[in-house]
C-alpha atoms as a PDB file:
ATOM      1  CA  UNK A   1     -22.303 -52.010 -37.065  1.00  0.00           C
ATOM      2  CA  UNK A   2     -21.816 -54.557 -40.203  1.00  0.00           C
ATOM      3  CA  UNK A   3     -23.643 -55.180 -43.182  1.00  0.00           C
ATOM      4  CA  UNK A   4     -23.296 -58.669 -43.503  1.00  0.00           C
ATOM      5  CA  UNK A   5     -24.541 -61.081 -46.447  1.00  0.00           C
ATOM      6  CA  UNK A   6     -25.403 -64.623 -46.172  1.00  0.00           C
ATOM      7  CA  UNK A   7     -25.243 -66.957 -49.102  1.00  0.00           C
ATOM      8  CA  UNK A   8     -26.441 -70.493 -47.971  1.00  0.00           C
ATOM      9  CA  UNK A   9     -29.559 -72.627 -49.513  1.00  0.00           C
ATOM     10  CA  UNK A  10     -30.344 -73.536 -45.837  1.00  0.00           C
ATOM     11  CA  UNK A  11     -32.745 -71.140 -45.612  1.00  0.00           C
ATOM     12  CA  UNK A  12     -33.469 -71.482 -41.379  1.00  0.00           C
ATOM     13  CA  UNK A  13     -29.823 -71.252 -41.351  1.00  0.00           C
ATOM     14  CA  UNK A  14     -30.465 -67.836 -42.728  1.00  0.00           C
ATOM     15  CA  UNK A  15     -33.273 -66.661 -40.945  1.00  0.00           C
ATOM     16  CA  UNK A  16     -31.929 -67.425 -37.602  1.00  0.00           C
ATOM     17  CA  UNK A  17     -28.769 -66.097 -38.279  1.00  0.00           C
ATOM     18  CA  UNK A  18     -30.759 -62.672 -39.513  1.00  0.00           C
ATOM     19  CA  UNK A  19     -32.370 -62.831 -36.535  1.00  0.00           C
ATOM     20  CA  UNK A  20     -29.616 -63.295 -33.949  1.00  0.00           C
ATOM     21  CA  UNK A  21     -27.348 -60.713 -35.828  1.00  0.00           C
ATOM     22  CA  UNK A  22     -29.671 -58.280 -36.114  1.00  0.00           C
ATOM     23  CA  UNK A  23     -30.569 -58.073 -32.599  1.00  0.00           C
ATOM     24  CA  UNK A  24     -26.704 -57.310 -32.128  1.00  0.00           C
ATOM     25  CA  UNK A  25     -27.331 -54.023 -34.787  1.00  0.00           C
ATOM     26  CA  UNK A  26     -25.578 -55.543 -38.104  1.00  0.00           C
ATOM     27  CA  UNK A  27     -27.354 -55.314 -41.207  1.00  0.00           C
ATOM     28  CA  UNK A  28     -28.347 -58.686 -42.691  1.00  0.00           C
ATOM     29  CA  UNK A  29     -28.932 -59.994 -46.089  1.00  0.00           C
ATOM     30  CA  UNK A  30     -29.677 -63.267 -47.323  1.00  0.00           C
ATOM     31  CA  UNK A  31     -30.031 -65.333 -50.324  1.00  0.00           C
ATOM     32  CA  UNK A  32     -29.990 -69.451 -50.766  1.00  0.00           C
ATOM     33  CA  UNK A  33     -28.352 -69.322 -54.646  1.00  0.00           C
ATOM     34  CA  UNK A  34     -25.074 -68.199 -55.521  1.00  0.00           C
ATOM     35  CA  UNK A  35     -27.178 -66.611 -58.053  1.00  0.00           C
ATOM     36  CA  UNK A  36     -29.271 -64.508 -55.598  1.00  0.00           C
ATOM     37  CA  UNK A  37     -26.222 -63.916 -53.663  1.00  0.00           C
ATOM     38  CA  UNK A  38     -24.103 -62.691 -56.583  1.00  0.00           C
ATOM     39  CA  UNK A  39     -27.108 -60.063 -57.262  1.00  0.00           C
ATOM     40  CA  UNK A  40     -27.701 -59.365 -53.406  1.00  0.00           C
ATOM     41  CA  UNK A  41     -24.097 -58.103 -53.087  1.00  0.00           C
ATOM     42  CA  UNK A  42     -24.109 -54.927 -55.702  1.00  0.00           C
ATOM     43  CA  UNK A  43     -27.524 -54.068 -53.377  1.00  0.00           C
ATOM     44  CA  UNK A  44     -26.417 -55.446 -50.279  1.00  0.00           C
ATOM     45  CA  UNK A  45     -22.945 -53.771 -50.061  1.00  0.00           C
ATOM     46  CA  UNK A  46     -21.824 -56.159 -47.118  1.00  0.00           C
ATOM     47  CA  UNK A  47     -18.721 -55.471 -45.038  1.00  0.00           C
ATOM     48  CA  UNK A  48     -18.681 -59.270 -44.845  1.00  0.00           C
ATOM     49  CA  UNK A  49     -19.818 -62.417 -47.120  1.00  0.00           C
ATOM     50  CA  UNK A  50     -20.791 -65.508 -45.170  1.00  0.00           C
ATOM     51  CA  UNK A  51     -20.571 -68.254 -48.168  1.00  0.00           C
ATOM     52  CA  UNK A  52     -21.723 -71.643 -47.614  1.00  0.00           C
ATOM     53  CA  UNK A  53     -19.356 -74.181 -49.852  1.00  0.00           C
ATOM     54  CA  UNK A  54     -21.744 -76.558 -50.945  1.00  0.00           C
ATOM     55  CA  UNK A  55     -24.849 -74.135 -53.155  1.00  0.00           C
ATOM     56  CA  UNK A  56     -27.360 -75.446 -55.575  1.00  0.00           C
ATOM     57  CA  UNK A  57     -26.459 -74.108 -58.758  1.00  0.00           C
ATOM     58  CA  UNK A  58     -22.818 -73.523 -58.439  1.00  0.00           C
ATOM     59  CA  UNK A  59     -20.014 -74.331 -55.920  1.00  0.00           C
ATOM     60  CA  UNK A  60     -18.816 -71.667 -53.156  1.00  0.00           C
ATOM     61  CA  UNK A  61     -15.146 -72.229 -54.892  1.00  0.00           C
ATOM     62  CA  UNK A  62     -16.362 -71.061 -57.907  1.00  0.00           C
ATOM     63  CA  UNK A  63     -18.529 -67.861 -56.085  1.00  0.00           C
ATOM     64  CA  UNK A  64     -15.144 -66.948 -54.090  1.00  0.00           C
ATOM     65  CA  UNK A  65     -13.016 -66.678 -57.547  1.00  0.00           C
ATOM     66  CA  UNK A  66     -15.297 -64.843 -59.563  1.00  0.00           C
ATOM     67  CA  UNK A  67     -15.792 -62.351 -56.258  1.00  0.00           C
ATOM     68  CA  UNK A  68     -11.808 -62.354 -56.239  1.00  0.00           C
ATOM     69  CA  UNK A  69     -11.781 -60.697 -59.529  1.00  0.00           C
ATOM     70  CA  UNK A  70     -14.145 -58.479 -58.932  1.00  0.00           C
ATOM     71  CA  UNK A  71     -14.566 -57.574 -55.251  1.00  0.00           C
ATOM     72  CA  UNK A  72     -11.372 -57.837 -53.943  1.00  0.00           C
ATOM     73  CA  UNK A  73     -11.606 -55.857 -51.039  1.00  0.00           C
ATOM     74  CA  UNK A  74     -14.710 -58.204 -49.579  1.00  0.00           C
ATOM     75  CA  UNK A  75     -14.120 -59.970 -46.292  1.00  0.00           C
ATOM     76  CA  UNK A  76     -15.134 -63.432 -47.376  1.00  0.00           C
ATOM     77  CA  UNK A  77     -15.964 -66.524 -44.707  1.00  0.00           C
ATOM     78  CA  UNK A  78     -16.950 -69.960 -45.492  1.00  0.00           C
ATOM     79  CA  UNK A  79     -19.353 -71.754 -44.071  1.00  0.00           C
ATOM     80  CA  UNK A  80     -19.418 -75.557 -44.499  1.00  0.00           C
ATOM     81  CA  UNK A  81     -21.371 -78.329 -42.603  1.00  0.00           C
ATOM     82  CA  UNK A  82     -19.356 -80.855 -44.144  1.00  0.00           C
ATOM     83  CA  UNK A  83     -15.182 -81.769 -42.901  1.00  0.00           C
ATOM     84  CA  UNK A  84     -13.603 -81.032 -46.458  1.00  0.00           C
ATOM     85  CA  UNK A  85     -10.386 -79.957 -45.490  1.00  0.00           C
ATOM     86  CA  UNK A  86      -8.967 -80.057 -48.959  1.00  0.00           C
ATOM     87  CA  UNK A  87     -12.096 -76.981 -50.153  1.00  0.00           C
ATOM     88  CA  UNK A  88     -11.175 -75.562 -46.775  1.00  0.00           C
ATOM     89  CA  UNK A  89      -7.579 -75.460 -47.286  1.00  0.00           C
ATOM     90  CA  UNK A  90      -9.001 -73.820 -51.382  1.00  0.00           C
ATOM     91  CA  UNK A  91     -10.943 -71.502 -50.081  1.00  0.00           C
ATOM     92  CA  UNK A  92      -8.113 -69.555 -47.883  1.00  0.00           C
ATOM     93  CA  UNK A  93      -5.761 -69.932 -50.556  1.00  0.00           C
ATOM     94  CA  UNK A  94      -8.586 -68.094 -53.046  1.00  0.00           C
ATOM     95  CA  UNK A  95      -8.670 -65.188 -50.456  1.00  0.00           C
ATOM     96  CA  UNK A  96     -11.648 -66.379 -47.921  1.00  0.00           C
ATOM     97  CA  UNK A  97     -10.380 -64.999 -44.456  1.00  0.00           C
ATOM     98  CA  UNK A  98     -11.733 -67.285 -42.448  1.00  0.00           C
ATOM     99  CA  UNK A  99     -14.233 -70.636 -42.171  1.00  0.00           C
ATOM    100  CA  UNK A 100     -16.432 -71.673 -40.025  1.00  0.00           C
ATOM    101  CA  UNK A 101     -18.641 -75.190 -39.610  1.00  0.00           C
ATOM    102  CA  UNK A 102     -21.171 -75.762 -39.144  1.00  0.00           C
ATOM    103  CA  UNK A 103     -22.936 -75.577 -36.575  1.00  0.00           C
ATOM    104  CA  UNK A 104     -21.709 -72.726 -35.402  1.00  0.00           C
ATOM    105  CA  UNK A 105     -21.725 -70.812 -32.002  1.00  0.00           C
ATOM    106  CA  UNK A 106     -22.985 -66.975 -32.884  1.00  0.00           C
ATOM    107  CA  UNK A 107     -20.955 -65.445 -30.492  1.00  0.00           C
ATOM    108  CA  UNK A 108     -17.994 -67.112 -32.534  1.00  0.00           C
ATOM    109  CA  UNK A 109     -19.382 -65.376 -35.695  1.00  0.00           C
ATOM    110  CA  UNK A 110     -20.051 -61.799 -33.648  1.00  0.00           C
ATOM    111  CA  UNK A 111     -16.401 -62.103 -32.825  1.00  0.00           C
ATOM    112  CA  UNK A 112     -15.456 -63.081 -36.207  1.00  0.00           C
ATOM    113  CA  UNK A 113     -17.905 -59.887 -37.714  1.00  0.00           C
ATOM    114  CA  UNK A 114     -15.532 -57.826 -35.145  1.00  0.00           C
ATOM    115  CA  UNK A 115     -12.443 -58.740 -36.633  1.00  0.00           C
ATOM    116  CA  UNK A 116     -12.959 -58.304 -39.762  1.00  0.00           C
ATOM    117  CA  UNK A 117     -14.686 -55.181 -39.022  1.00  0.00           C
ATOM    118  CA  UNK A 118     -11.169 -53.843 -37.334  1.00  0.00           C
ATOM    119  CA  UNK A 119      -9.171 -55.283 -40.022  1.00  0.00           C
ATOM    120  CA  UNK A 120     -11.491 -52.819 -42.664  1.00  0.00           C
ATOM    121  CA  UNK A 121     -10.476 -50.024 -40.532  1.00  0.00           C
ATOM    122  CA  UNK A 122      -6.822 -50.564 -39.865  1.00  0.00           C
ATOM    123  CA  UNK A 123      -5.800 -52.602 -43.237  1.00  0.00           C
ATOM    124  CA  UNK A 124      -2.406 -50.511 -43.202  1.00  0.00           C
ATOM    125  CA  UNK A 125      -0.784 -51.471 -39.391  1.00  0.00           C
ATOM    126  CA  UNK A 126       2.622 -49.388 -39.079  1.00  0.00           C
ATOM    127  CA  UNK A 127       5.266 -51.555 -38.206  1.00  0.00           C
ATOM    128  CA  UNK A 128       7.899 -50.074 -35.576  1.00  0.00           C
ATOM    129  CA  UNK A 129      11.571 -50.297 -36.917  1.00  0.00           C
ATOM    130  CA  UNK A 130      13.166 -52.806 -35.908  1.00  0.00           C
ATOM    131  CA  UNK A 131      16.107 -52.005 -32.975  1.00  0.00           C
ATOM    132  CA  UNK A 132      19.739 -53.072 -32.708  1.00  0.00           C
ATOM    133  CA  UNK A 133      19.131 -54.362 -29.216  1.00  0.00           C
ATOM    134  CA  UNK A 134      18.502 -58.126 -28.936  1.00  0.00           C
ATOM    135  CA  UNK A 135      15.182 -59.046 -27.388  1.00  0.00           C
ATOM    136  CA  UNK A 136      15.285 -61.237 -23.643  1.00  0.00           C
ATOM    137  CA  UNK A 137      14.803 -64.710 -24.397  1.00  0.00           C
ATOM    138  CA  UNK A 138      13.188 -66.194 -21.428  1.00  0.00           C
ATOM    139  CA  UNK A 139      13.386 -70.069 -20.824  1.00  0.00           C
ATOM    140  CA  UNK A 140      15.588 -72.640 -18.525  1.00  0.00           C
ATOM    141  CA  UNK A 141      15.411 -74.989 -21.517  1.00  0.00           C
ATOM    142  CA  UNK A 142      19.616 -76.567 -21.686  1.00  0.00           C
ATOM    143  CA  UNK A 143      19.149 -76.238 -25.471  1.00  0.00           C
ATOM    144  CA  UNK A 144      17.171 -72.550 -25.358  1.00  0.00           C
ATOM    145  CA  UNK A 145      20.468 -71.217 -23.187  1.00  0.00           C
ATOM    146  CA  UNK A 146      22.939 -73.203 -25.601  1.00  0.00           C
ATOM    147  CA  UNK A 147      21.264 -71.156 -28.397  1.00  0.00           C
ATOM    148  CA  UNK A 148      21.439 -67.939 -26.912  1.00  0.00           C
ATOM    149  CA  UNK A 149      25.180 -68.128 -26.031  1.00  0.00           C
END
């Protein structure tokens, strides 16, 4: 299974998450600091990095970009109980894979620990060349058969 590394200063956030996640067989980690979590991950060695956005002593922005420049292979998701879509909308352009807010369903995060797990595995997909033979468009649409004449 997944070694997986909280970073969130909710700290029965943490613990139940440890709990639930580790009954499932993933490895879990915690710390409430981006501080803690920053020194948790050279011991930790997560597959994944659940990062809350909003941390005492220093933003989950600012956590994502210095992990960008130095652990650039790391799975990162953000966790937020607050609707900033503007952070959000920061965070996946700084490299976080996904988000999730809070609160959050835990079979939405196993899933989410699955996937990412996968992608680890597979990063390189092949992609099949592509053929000279058009593909069937299906639809009865007027302007879908106007477009494929």
């Amino acid at each position: 299974m997944s070694r997986v590394l909280i970073v969130d200063d909710d700290q029965a956030l943490c613990r139940s998450l440890e709990i639930q996640l580790s009954a499932q067989g993933h490895g879990v980690t915690w710390a409430n600091t981006a501080a803690a979590g920053l020194e948790a991950l050279a011991k930790a060695r997560p597959d994944l990095l659940l990062l809350d956005l909003k941390l005492p002593d220093l933003s989950g922005l600012d956590v994502l970009r210095k992990l960008r420049r130095e652990h650039t292979d790391l799975p990162v998701v953000m966790i937020t109980g607050h609707q900033d879509m503007k952070a959000t909308i920061e965070a996946m352009r700084g490299g976080a894979v996904d988000y999730l807010r809070k609160p959050f369903d835990v079979d939405d995060l196993a899933l989410m620990i699955e996937k990412t797990r996968a992608r680890r595995e597979r990063p390189h997909v092949a992609i099949e060349a592509v053929s000279d033979e058009p593909y069937e468009i299906v639809g009865g649409d007027r302007k879908i058969i106007e477009a494929v004449k």
